[in-house]
Each structure stands twice: as structure tokens, then as C-alpha cells.
C-alpha atoms as a PDB file:
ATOM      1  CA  UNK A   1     127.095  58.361  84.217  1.00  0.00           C
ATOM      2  CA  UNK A   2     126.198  62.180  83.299  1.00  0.00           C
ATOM      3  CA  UNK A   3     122.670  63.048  83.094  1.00  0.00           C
ATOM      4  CA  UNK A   4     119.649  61.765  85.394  1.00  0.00           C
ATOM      5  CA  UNK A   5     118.366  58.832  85.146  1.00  0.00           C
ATOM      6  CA  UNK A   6     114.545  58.505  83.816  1.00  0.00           C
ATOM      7  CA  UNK A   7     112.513  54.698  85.127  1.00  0.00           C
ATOM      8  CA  UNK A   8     109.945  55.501  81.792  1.00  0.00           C
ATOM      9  CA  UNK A   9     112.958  54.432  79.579  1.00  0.00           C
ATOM     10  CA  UNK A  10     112.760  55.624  75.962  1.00  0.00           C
ATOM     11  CA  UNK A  11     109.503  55.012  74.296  1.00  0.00           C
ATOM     12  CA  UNK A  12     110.263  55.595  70.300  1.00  0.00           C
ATOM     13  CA  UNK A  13     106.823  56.607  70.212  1.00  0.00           C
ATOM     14  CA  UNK A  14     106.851  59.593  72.369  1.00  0.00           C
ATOM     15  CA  UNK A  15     110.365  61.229  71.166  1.00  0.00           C
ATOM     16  CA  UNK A  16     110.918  63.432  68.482  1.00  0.00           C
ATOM     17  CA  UNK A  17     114.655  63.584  67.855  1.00  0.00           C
ATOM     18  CA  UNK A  18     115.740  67.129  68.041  1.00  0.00           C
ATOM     19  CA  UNK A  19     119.780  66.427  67.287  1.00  0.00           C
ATOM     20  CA  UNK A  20     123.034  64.168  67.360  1.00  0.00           C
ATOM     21  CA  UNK A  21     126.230  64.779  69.057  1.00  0.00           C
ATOM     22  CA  UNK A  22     128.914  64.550  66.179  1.00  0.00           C
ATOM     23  CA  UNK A  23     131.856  65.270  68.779  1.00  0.00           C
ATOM     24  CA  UNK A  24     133.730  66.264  71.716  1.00  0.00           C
ATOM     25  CA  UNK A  25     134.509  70.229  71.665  1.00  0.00           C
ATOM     26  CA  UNK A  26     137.636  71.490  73.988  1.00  0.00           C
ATOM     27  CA  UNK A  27     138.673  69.545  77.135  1.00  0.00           C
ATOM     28  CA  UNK A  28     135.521  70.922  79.632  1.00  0.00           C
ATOM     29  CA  UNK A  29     133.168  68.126  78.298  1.00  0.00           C
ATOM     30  CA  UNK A  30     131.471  70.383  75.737  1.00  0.00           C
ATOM     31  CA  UNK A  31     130.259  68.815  72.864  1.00  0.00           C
ATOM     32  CA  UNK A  32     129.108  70.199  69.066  1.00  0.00           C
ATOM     33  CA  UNK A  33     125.065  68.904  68.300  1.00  0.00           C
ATOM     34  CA  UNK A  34     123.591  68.585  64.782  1.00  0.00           C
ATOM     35  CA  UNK A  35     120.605  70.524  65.082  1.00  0.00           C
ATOM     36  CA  UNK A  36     117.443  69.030  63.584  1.00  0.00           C
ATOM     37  CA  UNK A  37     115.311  71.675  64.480  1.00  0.00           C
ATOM     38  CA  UNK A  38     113.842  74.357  62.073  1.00  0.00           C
ATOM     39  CA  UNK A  39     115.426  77.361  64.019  1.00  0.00           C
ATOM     40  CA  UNK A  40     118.929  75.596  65.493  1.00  0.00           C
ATOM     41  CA  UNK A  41     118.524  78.506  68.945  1.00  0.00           C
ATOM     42  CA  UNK A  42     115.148  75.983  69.399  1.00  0.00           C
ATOM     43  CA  UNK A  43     116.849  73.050  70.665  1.00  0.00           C
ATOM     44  CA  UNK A  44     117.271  73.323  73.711  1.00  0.00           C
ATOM     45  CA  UNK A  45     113.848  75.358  74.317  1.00  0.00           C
ATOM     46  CA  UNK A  46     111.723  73.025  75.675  1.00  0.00           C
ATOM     47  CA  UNK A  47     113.203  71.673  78.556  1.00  0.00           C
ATOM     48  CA  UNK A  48     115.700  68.412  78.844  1.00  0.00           C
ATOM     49  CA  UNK A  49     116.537  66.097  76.403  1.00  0.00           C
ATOM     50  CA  UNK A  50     117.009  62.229  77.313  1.00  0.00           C
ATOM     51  CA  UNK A  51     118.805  59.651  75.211  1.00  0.00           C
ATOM     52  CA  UNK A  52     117.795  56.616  73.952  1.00  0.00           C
ATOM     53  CA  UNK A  53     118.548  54.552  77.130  1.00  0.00           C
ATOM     54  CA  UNK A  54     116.388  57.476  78.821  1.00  0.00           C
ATOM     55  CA  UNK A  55     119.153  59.567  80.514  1.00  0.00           C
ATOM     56  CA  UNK A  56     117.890  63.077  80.834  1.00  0.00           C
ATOM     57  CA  UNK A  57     120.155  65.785  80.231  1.00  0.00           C
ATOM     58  CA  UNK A  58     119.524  70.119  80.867  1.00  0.00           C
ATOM     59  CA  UNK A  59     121.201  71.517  77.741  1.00  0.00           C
ATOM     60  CA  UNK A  60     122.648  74.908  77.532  1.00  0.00           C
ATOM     61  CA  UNK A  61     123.703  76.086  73.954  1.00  0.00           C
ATOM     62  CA  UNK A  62     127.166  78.331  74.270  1.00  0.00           C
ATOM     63  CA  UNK A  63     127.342  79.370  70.844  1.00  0.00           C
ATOM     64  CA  UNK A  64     126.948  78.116  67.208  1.00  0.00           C
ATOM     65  CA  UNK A  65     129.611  77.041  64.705  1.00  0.00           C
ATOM     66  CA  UNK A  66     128.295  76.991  60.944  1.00  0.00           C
ATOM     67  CA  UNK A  67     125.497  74.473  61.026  1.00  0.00           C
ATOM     68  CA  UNK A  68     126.349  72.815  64.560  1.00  0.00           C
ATOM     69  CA  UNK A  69     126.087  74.134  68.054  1.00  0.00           C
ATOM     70  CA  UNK A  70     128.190  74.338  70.933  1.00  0.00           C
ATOM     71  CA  UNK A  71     126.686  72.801  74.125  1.00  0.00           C
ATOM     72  CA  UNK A  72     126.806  72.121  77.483  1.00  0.00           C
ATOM     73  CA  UNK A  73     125.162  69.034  78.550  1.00  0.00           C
ATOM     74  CA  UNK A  74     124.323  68.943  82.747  1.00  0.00           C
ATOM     75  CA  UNK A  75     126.978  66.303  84.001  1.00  0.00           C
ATOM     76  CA  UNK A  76     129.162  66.053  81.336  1.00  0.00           C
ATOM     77  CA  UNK A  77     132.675  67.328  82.787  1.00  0.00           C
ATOM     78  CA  UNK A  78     135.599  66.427  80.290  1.00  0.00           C
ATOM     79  CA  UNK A  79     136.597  65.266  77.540  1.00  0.00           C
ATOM     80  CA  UNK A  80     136.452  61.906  78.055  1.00  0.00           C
ATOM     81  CA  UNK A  81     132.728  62.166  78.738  1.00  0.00           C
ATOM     82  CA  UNK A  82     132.046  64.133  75.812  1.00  0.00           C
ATOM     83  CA  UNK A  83     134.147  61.714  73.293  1.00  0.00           C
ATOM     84  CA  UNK A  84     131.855  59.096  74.924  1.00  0.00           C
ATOM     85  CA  UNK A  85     128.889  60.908  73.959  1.00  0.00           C
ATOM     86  CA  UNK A  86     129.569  60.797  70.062  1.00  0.00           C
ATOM     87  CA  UNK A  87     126.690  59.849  67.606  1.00  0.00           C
ATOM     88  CA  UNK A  88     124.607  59.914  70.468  1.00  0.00           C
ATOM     89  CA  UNK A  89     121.030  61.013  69.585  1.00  0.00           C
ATOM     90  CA  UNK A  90     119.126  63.776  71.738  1.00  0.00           C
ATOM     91  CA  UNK A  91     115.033  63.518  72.306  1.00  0.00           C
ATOM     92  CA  UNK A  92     112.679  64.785  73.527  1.00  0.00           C
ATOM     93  CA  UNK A  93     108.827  63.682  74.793  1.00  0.00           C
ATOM     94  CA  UNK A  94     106.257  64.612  72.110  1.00  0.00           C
ATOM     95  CA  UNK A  95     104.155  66.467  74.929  1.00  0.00           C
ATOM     96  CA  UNK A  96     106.988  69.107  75.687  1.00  0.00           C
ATOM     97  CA  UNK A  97     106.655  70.262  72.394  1.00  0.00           C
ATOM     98  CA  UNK A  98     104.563  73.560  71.735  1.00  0.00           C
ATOM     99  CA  UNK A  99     101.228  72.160  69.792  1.00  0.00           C
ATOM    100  CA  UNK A 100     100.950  74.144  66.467  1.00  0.00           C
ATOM    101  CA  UNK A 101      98.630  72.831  64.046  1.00  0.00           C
ATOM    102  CA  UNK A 102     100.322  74.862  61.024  1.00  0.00           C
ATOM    103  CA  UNK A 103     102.696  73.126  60.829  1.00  0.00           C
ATOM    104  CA  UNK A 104     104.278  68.970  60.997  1.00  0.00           C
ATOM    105  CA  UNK A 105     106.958  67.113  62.752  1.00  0.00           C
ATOM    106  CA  UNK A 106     108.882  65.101  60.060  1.00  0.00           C
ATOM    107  CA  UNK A 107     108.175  61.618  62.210  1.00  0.00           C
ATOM    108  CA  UNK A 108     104.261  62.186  61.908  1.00  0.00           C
ATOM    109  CA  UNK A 109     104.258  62.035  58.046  1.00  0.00           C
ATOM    110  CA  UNK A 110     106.899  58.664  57.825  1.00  0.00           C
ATOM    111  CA  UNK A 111     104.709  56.430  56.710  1.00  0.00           C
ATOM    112  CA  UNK A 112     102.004  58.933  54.705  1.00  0.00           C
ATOM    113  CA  UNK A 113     100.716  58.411  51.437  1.00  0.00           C
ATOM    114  CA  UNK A 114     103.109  60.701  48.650  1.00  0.00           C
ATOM    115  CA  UNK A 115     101.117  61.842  45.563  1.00  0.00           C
ATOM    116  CA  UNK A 116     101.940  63.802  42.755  1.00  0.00           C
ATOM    117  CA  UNK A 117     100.101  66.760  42.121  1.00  0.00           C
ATOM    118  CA  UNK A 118      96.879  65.301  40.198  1.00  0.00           C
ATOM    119  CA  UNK A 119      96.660  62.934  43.810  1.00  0.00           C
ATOM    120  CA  UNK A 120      98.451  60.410  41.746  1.00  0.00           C
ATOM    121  CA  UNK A 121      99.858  57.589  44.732  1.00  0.00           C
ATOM    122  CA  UNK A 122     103.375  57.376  44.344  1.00  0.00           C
ATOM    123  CA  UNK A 123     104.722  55.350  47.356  1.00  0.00           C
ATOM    124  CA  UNK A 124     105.374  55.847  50.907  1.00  0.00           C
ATOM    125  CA  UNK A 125     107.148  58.407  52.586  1.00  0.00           C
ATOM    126  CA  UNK A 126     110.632  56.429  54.363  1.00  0.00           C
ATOM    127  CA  UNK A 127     112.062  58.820  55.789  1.00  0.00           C
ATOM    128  CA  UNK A 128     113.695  62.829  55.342  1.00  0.00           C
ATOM    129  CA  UNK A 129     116.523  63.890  54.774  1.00  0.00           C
ATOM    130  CA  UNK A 130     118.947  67.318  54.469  1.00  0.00           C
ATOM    131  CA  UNK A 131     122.646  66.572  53.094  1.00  0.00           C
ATOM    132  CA  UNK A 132     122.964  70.508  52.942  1.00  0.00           C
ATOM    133  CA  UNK A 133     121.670  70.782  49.462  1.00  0.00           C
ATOM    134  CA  UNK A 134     117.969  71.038  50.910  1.00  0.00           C
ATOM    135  CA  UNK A 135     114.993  68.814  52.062  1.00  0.00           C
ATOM    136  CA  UNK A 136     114.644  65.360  50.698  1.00  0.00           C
ATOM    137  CA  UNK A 137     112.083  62.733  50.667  1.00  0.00           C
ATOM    138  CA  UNK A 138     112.457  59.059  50.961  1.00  0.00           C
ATOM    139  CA  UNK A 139     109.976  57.501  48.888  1.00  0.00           C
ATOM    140  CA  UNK A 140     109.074  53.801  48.423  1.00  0.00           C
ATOM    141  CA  UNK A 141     107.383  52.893  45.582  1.00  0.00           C
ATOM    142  CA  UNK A 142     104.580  50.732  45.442  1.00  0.00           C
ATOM    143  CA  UNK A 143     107.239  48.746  43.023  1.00  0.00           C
ATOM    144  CA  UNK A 144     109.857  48.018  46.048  1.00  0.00           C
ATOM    145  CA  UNK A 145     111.616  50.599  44.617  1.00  0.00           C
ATOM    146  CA  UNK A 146     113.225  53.732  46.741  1.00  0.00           C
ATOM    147  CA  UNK A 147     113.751  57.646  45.296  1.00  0.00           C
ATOM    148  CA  UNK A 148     114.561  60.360  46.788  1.00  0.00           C
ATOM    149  CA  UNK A 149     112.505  63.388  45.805  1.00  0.00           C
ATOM    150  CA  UNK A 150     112.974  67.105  46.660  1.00  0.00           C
ATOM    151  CA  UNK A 151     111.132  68.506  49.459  1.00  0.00           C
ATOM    152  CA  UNK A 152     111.414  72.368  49.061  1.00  0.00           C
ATOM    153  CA  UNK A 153     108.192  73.614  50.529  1.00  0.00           C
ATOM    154  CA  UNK A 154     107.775  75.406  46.905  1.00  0.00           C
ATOM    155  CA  UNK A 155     107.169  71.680  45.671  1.00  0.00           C
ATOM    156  CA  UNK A 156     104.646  70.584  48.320  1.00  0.00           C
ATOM    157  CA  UNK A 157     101.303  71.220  47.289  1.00  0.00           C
ATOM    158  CA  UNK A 158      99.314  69.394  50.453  1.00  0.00           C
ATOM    159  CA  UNK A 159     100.749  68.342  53.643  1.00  0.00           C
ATOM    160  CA  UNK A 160      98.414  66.747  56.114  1.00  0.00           C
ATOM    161  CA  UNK A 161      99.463  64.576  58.595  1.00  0.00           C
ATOM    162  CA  UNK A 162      96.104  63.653  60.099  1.00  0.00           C
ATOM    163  CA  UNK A 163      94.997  62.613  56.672  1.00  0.00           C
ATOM    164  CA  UNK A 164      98.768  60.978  56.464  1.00  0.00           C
ATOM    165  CA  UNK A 165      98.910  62.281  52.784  1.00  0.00           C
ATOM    166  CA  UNK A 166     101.885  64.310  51.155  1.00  0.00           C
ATOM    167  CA  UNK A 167     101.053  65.796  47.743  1.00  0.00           C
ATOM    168  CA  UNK A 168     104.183  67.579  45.874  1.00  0.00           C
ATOM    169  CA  UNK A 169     104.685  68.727  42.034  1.00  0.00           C
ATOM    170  CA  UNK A 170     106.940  65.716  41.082  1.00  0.00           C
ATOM    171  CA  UNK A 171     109.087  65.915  37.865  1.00  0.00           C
ATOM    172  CA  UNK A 172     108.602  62.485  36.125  1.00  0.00           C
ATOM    173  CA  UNK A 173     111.756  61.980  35.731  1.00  0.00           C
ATOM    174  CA  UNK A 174     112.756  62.133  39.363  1.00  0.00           C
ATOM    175  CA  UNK A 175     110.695  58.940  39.153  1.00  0.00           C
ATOM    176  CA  UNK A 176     112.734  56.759  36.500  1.00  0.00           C
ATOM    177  CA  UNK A 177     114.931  54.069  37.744  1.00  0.00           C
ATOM    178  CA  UNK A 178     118.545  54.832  37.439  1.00  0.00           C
ATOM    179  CA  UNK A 179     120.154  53.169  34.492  1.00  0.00           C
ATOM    180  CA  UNK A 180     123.073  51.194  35.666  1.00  0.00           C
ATOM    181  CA  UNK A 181     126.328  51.180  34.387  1.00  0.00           C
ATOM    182  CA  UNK A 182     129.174  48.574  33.891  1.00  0.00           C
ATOM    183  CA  UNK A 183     131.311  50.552  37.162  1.00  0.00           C
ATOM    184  CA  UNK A 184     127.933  49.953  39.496  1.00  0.00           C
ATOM    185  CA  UNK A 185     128.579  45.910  39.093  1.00  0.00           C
ATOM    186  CA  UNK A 186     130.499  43.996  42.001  1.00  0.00           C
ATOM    187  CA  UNK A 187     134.189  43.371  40.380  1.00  0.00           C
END
């Protein structure tokens, strides 16, 4: 199998994913990545990635292509390989990161307290998201409930992940439940 092996395995706890393969690219064993880093160039900065079975891989980025990038992965030597590699996700270990304390990994805050802007709880943050239309929240209410609020850093008001709260200027009606319609019913 490409890569080298790693006996620590992965621990979910120590990896921050950085990017998915979506594909195969050529017959070399190239293959595009999904990016999930702020700056794309960044990820493969810090050193080797390892997958979720803990294969380590040395990444070399040949180029990007709109909102994916090009890569080599140490190993990987056709096609075949590469095709095999699909929706595979790409870590790395929390401690190879650079430690910045102005600003937050996405995976520290899952679980934070979201307020609107008078510190008003909300729900819990679920998870974040980027369809190409910007930063999104998942938010669970303390109904059961699940929204998806914008995340533009022009809404966020308070970030702190120590504190595990999220405060963000929250139209109200982001908030409603969505009326359902005859064409939402099982037939």
C-alpha cells in the first residue's frame, strides 16, 4: 500500500483534517485534494499527512485547479492507486500545526455554546460548513432542532474557543422553522 505505515493509528482527537481527495488526476497516480485550509498553498506545509487508518503520506502540491489542488502523494504511482484513494480524508497531528492564539481551528469550537449578539444561547455549534457560497454554521437548538446560520467573520462578534462560546449578529429569522409544504411529504 502507498504511504508509510504509522503503529499510533489515527487518534480523532489529535487530527485536524486539512483536505479530501475527490479524484484521480492523469495516469501518474496524481490526485486533485479539496483544500480545507484557509490559504489552499498551506496544505501541505507542515509536514505529512496520514489517513484515517494512519498511513502517512509526504505531499507535494503541483499546481492548483479552481478551488482544488493538484498533488503528488509519496507512493502513489498510477492511476489505479489514485482512483483507490477517492474520498479519502487527509490529517494531520494537532502538534504539527503552528500555535497561533489569534485565531481557531473549526474542530475546537464543535461543540461551543452559539449566542446571538445580546449573549442570548442559541444551541450548539454541529459542525461548519462552505458549499462555495461562504462559511456556514451548524447549529442545534436547544429544541432538537438544526439551522444553518452564516458564518462571515463580519457576523461573528466573539469567538473563543477556550471559553467554547461563539457569539454572532443572528437575523431572527434565520432562526424560524421552515414551513413545510405539501411537495416536502413522502408520496
Amino acid at each position: 500500500m502507498a504511504g508509510s505505515g504509522d503503529d499510533k493509528g489515527f487518534d480523532r482527537q489529535r487530527s485536524i483534517a486539512l483536505g479530501v481527495i475527490t479524484s484521480a488526476h492523469g495516469i501518474k497516480g496524481a490526485v486533485k485534494v479539496k483544500p480545507f485550509t484557509e490559504a489552499p498553498e498551506n496544505f501541505s506545509a507542515y509536514g505529512p499527512l496520514h489517513d484515517e487508518v494512519g498511513q502517512r503520506y509526504q505531499v507535494r502540491i503541483e499546481r492548483r485547479v479552481k478551488d482544488q489542488l493538484i498533488c503528488r502523494l509519496e507512493g502513489v504511482r498510477d492511476r489505479n492507486m489514485a482512483e483507490a484513494m477517492r474520498k479519502t480524508w487527509l490529517y494531520i497531528d494537532r502538534h504539527q500545526l503552528p500555535e497561533d492564539h489569534e485565531h481557531f481551528y473549526q474542530v475546537d469550537l464543535i461543540g461551543a455554546e452559539v449566542q446571538d449578539e445580546h449573549g442570548q444561547a442559541v444551541g450548539i455549534a454541529a459542525g461548519f460548513f462552505d458549499f462555495g457560497g461562504g462559511e456556514m454554521i451548524e447549529v442545534t437548538q436547544h429544541n432538537g432542532n438544526r439551522v444553518m446560520l452564516p458564518f462571515a467573520p463580519s457576523l461573528r462578534q466573539e469567538v473563543n474557543a477556550e471559553t467554547a462560546t461563539i457569539r454572532l449578529r443572528i437575523d431572527p429569522i434565520w432562526l424560524e422553522p421552515t414551513a413545510k409544504t405539501p411537495d416536502d411529504e413522502p408520496s
